[in-house]
PDB file of N, CA and C in Angstrom:
ATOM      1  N   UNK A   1       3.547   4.570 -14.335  1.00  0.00           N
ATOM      2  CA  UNK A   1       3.057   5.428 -13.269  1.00  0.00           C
ATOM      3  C   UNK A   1       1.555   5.236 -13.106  1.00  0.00           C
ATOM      4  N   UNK A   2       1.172   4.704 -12.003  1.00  0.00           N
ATOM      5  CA  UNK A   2      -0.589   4.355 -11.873  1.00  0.00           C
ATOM      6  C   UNK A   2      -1.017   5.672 -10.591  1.00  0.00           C
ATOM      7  N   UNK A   3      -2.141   6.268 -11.342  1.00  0.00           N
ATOM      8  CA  UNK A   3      -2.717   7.079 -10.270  1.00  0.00           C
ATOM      9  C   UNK A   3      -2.463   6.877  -9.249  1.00  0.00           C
ATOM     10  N   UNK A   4      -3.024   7.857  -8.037  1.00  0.00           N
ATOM     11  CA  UNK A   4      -3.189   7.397  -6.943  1.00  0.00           C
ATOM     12  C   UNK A   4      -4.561   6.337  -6.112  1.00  0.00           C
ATOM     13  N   UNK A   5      -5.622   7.350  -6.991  1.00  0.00           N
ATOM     14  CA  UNK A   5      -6.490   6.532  -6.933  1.00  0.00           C
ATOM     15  C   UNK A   5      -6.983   5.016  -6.877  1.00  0.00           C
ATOM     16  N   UNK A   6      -5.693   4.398  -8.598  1.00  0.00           N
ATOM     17  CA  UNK A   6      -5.792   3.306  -8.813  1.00  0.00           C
ATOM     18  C   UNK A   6      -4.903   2.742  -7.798  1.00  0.00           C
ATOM     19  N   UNK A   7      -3.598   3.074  -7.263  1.00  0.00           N
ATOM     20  CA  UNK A   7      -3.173   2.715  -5.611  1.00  0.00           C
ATOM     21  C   UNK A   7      -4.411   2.025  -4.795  1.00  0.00           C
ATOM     22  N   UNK A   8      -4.724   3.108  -4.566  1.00  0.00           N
ATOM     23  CA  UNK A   8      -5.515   2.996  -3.460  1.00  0.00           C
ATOM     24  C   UNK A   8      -6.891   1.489  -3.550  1.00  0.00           C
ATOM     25  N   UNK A   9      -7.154   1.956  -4.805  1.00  0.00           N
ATOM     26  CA  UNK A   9      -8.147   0.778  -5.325  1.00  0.00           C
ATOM     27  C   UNK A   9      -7.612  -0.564  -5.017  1.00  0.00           C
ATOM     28  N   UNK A  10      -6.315  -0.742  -5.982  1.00  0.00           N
ATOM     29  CA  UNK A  10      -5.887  -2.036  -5.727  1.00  0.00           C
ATOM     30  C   UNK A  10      -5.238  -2.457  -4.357  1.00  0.00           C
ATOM     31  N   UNK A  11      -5.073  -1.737  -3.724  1.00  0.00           N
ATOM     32  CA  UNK A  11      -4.279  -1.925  -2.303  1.00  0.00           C
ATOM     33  C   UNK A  11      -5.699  -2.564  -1.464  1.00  0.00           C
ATOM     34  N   UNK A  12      -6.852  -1.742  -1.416  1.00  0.00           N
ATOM     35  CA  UNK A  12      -8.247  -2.680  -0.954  1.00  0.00           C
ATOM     36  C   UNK A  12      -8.777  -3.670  -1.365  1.00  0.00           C
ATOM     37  N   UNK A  13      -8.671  -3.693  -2.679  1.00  0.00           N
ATOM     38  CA  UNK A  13      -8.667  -4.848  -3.771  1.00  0.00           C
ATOM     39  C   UNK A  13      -7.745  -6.039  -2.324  1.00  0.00           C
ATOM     40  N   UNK A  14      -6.473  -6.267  -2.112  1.00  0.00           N
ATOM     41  CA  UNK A  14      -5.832  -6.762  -1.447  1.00  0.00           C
ATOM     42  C   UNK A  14      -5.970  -7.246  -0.525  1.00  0.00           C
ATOM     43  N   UNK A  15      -6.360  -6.154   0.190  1.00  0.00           N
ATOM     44  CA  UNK A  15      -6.415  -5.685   1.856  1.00  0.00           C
ATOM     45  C   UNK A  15      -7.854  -6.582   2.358  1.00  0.00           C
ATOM     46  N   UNK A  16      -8.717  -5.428   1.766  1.00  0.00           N
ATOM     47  CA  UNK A  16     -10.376  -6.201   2.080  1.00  0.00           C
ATOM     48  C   UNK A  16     -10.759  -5.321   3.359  1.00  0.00           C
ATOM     49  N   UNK A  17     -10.386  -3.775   3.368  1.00  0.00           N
ATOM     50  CA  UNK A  17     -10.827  -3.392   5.300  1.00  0.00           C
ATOM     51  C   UNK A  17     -11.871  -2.835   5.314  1.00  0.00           C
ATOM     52  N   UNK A  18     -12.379  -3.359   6.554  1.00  0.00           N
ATOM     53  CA  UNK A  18     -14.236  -3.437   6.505  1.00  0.00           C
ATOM     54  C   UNK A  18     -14.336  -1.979   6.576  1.00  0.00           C
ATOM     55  N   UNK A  19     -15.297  -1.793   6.283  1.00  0.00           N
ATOM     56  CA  UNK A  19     -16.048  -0.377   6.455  1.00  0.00           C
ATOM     57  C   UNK A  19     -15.765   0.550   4.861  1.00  0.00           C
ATOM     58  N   UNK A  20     -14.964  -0.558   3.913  1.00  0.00           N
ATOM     59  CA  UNK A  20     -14.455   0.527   3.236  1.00  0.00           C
ATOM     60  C   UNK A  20     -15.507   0.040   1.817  1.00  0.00           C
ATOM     61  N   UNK A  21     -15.709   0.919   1.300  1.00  0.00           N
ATOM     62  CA  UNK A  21     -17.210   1.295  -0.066  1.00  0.00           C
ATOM     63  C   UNK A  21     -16.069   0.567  -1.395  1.00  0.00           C
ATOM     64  N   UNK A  22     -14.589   0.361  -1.393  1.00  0.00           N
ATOM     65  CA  UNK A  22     -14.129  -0.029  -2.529  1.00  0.00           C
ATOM     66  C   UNK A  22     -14.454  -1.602  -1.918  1.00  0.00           C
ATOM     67  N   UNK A  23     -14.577  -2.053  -0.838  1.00  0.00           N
ATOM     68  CA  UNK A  23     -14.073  -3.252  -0.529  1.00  0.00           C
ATOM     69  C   UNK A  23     -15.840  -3.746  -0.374  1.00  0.00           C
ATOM     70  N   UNK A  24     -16.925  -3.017   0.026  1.00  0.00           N
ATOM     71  CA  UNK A  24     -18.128  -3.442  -0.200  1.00  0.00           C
ATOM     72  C   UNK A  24     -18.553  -3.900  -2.120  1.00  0.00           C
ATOM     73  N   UNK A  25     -18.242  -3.005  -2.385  1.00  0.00           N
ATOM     74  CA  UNK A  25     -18.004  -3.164  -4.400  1.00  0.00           C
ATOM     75  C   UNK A  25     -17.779  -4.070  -4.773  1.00  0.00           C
ATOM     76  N   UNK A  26     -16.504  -4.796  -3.832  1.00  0.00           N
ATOM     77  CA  UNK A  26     -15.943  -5.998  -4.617  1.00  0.00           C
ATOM     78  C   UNK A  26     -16.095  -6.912  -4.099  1.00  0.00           C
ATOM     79  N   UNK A  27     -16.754  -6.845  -3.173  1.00  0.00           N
ATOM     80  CA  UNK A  27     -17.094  -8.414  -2.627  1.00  0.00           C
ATOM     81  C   UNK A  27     -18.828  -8.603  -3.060  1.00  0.00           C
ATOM     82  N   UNK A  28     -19.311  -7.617  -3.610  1.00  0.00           N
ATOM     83  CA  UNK A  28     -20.436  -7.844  -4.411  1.00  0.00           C
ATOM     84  C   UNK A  28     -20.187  -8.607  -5.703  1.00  0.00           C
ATOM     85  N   UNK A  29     -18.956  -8.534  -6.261  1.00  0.00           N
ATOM     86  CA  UNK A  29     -19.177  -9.458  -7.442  1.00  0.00           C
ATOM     87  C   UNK A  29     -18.745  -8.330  -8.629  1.00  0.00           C
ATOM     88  N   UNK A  30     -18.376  -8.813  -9.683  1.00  0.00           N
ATOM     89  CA  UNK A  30     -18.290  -8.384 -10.942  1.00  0.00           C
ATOM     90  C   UNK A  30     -18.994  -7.687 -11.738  1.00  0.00           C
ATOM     91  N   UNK A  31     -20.501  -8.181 -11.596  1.00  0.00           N
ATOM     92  CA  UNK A  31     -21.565  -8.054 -12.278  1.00  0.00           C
ATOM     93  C   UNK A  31     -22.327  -6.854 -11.153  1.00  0.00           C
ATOM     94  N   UNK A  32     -22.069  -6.694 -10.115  1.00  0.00           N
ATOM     95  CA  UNK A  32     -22.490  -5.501  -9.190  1.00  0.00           C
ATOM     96  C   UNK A  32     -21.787  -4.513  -9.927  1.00  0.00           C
ATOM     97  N   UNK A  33     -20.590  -4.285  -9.912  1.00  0.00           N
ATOM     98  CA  UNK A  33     -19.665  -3.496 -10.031  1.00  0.00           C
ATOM     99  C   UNK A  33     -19.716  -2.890 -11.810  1.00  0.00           C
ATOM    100  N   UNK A  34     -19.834  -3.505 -12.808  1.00  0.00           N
ATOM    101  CA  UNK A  34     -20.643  -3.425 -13.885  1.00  0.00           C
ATOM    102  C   UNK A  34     -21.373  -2.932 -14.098  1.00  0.00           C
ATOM    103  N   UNK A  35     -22.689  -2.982 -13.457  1.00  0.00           N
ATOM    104  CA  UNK A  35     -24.180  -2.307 -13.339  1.00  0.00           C
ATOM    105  C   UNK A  35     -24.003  -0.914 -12.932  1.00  0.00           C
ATOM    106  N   UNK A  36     -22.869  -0.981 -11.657  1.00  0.00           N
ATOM    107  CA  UNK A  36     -22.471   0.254 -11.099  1.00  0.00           C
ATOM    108  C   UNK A  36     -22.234   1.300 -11.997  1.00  0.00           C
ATOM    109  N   UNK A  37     -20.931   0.814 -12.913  1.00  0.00           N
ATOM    110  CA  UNK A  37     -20.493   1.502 -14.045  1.00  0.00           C
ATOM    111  C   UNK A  37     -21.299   1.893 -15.368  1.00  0.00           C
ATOM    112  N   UNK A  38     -21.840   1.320 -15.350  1.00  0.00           N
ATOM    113  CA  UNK A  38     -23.644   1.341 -16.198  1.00  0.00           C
ATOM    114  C   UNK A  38     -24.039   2.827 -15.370  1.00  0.00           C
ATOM    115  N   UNK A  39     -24.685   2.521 -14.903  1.00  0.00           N
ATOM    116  CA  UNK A  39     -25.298   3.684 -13.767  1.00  0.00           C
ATOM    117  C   UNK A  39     -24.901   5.063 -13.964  1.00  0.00           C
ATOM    118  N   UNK A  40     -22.896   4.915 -13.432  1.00  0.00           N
ATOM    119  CA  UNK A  40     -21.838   6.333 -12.993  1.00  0.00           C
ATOM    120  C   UNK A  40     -22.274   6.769 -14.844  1.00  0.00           C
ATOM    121  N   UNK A  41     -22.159   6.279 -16.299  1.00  0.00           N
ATOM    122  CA  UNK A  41     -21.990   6.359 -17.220  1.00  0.00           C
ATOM    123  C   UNK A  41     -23.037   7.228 -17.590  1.00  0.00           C
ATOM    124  N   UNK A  42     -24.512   6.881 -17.270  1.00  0.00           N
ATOM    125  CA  UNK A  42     -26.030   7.120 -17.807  1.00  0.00           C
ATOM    126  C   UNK A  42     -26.017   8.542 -16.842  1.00  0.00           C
ATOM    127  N   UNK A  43     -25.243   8.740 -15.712  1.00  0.00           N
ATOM    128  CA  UNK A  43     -25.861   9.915 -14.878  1.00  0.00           C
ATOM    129  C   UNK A  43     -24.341  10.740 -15.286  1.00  0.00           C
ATOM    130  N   UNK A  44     -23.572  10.493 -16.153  1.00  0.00           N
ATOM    131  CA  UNK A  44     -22.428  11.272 -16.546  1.00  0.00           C
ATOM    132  C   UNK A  44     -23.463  12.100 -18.288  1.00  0.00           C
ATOM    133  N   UNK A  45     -23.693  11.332 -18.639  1.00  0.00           N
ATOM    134  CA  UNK A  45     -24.144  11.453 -19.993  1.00  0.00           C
ATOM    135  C   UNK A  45     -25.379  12.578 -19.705  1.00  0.00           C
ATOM    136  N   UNK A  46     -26.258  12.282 -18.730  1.00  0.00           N
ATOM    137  CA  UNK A  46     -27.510  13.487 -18.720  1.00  0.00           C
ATOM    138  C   UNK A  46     -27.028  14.139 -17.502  1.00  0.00           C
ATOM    139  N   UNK A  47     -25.611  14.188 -16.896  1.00  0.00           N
ATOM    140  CA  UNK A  47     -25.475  15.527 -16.449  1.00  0.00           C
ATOM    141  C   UNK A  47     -24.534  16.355 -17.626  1.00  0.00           C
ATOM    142  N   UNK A  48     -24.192  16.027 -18.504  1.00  0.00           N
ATOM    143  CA  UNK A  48     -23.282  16.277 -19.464  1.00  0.00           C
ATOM    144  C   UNK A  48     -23.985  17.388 -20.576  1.00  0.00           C
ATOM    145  N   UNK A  49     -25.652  16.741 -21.000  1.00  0.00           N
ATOM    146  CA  UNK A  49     -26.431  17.306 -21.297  1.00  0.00           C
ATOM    147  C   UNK A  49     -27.440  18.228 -20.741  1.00  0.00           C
ATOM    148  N   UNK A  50     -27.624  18.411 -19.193  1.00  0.00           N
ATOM    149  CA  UNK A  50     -28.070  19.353 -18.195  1.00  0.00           C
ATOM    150  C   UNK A  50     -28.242  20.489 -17.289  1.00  0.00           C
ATOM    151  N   UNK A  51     -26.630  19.840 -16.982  1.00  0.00           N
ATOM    152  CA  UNK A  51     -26.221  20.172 -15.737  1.00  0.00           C
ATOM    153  C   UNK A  51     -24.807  21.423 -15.849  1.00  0.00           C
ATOM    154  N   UNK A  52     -24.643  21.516 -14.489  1.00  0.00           N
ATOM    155  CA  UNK A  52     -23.177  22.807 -14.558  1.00  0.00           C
ATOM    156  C   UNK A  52     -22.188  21.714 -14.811  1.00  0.00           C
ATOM    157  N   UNK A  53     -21.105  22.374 -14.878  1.00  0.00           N
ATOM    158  CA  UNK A  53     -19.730  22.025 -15.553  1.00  0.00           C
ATOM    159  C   UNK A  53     -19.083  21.480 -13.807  1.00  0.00           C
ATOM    160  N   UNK A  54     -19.677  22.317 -12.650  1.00  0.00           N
ATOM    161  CA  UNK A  54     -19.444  20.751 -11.951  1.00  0.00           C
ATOM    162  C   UNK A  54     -19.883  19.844 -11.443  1.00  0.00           C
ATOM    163  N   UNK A  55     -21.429  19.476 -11.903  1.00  0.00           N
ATOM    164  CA  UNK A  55     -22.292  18.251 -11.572  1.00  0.00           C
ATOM    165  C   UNK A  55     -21.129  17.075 -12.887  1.00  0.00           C
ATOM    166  N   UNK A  56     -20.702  17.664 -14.054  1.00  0.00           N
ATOM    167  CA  UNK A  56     -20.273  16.681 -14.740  1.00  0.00           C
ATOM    168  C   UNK A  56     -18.861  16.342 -14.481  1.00  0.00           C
ATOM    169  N   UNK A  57     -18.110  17.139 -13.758  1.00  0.00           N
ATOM    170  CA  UNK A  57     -16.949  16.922 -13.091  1.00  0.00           C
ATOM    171  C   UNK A  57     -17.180  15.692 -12.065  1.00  0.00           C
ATOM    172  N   UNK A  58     -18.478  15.927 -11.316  1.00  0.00           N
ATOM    173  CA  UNK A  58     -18.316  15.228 -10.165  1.00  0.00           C
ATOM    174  C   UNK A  58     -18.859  13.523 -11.005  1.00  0.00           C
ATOM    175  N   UNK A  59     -19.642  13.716 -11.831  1.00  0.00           N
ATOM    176  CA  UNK A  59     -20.080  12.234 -12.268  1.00  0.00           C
ATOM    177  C   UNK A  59     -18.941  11.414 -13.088  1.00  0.00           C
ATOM    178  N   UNK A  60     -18.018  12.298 -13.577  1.00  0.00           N
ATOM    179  CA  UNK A  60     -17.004  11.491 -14.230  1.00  0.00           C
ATOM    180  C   UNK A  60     -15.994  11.370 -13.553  1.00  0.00           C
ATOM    181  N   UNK A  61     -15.815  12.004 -12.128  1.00  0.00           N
ATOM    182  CA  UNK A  61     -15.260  11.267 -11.130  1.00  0.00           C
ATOM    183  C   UNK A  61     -15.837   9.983 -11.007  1.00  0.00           C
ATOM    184  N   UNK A  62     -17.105   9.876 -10.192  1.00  0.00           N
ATOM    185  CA  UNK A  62     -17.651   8.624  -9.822  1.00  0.00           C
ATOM    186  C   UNK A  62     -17.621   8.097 -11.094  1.00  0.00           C
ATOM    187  N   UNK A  63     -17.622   8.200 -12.564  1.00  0.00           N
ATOM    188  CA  UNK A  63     -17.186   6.700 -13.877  1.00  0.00           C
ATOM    189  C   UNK A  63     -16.048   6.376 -13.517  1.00  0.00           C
ATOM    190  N   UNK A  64     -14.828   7.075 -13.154  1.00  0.00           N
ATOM    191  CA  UNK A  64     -13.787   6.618 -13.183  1.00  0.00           C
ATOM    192  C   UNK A  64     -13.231   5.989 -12.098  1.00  0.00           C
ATOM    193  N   UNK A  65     -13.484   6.552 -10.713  1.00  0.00           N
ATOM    194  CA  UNK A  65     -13.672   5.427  -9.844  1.00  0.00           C
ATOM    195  C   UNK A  65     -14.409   4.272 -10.175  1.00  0.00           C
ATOM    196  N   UNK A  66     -14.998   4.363 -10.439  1.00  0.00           N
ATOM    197  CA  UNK A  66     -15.991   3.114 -10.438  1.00  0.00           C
ATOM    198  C   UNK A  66     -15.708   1.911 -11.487  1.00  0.00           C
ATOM    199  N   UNK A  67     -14.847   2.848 -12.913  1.00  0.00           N
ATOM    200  CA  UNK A  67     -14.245   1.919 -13.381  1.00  0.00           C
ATOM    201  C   UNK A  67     -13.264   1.248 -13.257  1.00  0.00           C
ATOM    202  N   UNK A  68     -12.587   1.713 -12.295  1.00  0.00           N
ATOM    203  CA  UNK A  68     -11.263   1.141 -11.900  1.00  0.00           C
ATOM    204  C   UNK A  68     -11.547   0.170 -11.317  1.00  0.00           C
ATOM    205  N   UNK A  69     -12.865   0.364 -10.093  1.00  0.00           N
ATOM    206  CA  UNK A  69     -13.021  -0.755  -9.335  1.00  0.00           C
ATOM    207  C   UNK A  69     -13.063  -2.093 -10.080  1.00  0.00           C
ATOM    208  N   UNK A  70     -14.080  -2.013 -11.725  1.00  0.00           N
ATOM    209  CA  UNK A  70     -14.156  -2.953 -12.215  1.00  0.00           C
ATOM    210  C   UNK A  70     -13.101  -3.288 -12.598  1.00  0.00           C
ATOM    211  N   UNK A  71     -12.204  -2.888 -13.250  1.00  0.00           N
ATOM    212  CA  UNK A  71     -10.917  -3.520 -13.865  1.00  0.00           C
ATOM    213  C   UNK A  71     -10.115  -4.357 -12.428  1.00  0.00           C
ATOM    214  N   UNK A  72     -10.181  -3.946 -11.265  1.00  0.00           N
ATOM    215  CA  UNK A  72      -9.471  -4.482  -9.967  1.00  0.00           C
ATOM    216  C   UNK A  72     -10.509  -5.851 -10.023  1.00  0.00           C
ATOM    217  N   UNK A  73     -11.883  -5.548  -9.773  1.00  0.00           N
ATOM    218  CA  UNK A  73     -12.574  -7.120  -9.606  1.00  0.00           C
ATOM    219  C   UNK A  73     -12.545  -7.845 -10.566  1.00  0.00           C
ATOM    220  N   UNK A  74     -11.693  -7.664 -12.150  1.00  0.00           N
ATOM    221  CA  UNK A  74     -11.809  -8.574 -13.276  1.00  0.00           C
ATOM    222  C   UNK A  74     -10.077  -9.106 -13.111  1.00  0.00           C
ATOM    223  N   UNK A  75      -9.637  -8.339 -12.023  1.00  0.00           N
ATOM    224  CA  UNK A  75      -8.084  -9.227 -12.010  1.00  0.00           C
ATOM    225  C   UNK A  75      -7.034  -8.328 -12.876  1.00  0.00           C
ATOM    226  N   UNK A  76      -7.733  -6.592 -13.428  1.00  0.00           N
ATOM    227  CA  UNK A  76      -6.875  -6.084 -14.706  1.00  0.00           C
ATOM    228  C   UNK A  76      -6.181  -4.969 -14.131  1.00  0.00           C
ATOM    229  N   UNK A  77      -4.635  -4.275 -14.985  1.00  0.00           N
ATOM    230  CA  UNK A  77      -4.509  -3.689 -14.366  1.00  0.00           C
ATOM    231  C   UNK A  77      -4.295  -2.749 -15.429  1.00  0.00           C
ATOM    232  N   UNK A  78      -4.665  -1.377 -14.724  1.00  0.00           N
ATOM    233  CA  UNK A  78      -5.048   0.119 -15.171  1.00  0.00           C
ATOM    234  C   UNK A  78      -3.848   0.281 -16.497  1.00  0.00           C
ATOM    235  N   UNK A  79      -2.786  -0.291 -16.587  1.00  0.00           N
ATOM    236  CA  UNK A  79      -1.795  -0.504 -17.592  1.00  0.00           C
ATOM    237  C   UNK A  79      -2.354  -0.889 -18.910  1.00  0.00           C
ATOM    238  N   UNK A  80      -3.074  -1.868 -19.271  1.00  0.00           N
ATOM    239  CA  UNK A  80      -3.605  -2.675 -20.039  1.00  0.00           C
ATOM    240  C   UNK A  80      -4.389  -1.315 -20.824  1.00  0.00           C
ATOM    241  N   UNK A  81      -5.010  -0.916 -19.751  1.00  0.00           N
ATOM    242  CA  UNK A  81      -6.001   0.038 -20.701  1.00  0.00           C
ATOM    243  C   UNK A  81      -4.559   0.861 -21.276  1.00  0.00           C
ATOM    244  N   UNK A  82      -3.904   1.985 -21.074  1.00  0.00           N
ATOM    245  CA  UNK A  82      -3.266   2.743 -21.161  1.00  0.00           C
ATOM    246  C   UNK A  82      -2.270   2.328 -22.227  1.00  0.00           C
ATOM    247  N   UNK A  83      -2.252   0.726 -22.001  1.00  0.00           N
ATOM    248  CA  UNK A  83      -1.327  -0.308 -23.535  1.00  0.00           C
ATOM    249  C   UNK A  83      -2.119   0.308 -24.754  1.00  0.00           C
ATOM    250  N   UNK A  84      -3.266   0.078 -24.359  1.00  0.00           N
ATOM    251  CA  UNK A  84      -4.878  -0.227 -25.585  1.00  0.00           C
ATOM    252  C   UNK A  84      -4.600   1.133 -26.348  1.00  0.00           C
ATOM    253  N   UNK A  85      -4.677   2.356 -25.188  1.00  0.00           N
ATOM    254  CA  UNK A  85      -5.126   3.645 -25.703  1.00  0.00           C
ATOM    255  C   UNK A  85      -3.713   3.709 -26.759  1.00  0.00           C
ATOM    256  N   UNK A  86      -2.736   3.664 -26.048  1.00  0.00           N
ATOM    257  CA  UNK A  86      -1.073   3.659 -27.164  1.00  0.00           C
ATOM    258  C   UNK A  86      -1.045   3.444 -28.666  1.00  0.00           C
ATOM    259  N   UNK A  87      -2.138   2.421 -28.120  1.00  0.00           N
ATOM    260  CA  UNK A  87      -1.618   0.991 -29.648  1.00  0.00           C
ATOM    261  C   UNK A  87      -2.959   1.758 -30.457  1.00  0.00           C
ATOM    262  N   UNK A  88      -3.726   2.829 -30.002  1.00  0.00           N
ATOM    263  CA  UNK A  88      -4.821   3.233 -30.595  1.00  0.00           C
ATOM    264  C   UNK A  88      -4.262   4.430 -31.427  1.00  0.00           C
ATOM    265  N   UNK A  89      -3.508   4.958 -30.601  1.00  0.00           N
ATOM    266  CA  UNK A  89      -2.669   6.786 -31.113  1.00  0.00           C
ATOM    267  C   UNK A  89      -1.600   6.446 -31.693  1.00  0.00           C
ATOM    268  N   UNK A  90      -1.131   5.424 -31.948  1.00  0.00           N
ATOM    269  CA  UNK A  90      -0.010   4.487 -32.798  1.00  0.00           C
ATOM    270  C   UNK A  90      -0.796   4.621 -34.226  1.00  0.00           C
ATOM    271  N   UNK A  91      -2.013   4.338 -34.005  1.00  0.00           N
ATOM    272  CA  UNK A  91      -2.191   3.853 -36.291  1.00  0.00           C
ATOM    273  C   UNK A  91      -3.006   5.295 -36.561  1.00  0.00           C
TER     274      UNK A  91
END
């Protein structure tokens, strides 16, 4: 079962329709999209330490979008992680 979100990601991932901010992301490259996630991470972390309970709602929205995007521009799919986390709560 993959979010909806991640739907939606990979379906633009696909698609490519102009005007759209997942499809500007990824035609920047890997290493855009990276930095991005760098970024959503550093402004999750000092609203985490700052801020109300929903400035940090809203920034770990934008990590998790944003990480998805990366896993779509590295070719991965949202499964893999969710394998990882398994094989983690397994030992």
């Amino acid at each position: 079962f993959a979010p909806a979100l991640w739907r939606t990601i990979t379906d633009r991932a696909a698609t490519r329709p102009a005007g759209s901010y997942t499809t500007e992301l990824l035609d920047a490259g890997v290493g855009a999209v990276a930095r991005k996630v760098g970024e959503e991470a550093v402004e999750l972390a000092v609203a985490a330490l700052d801020e109300s309970d929903e400035r940090v709602v809203e920034e770990a929205a934008d990590l998790v979008y944003h990480l998805y995007v990366l896993l779509a521009a590295r070719g991965l799919d949202i499964a893999a992680v969710e394998d990882a986390l398994r094989a983690r709560a397994a030992t």
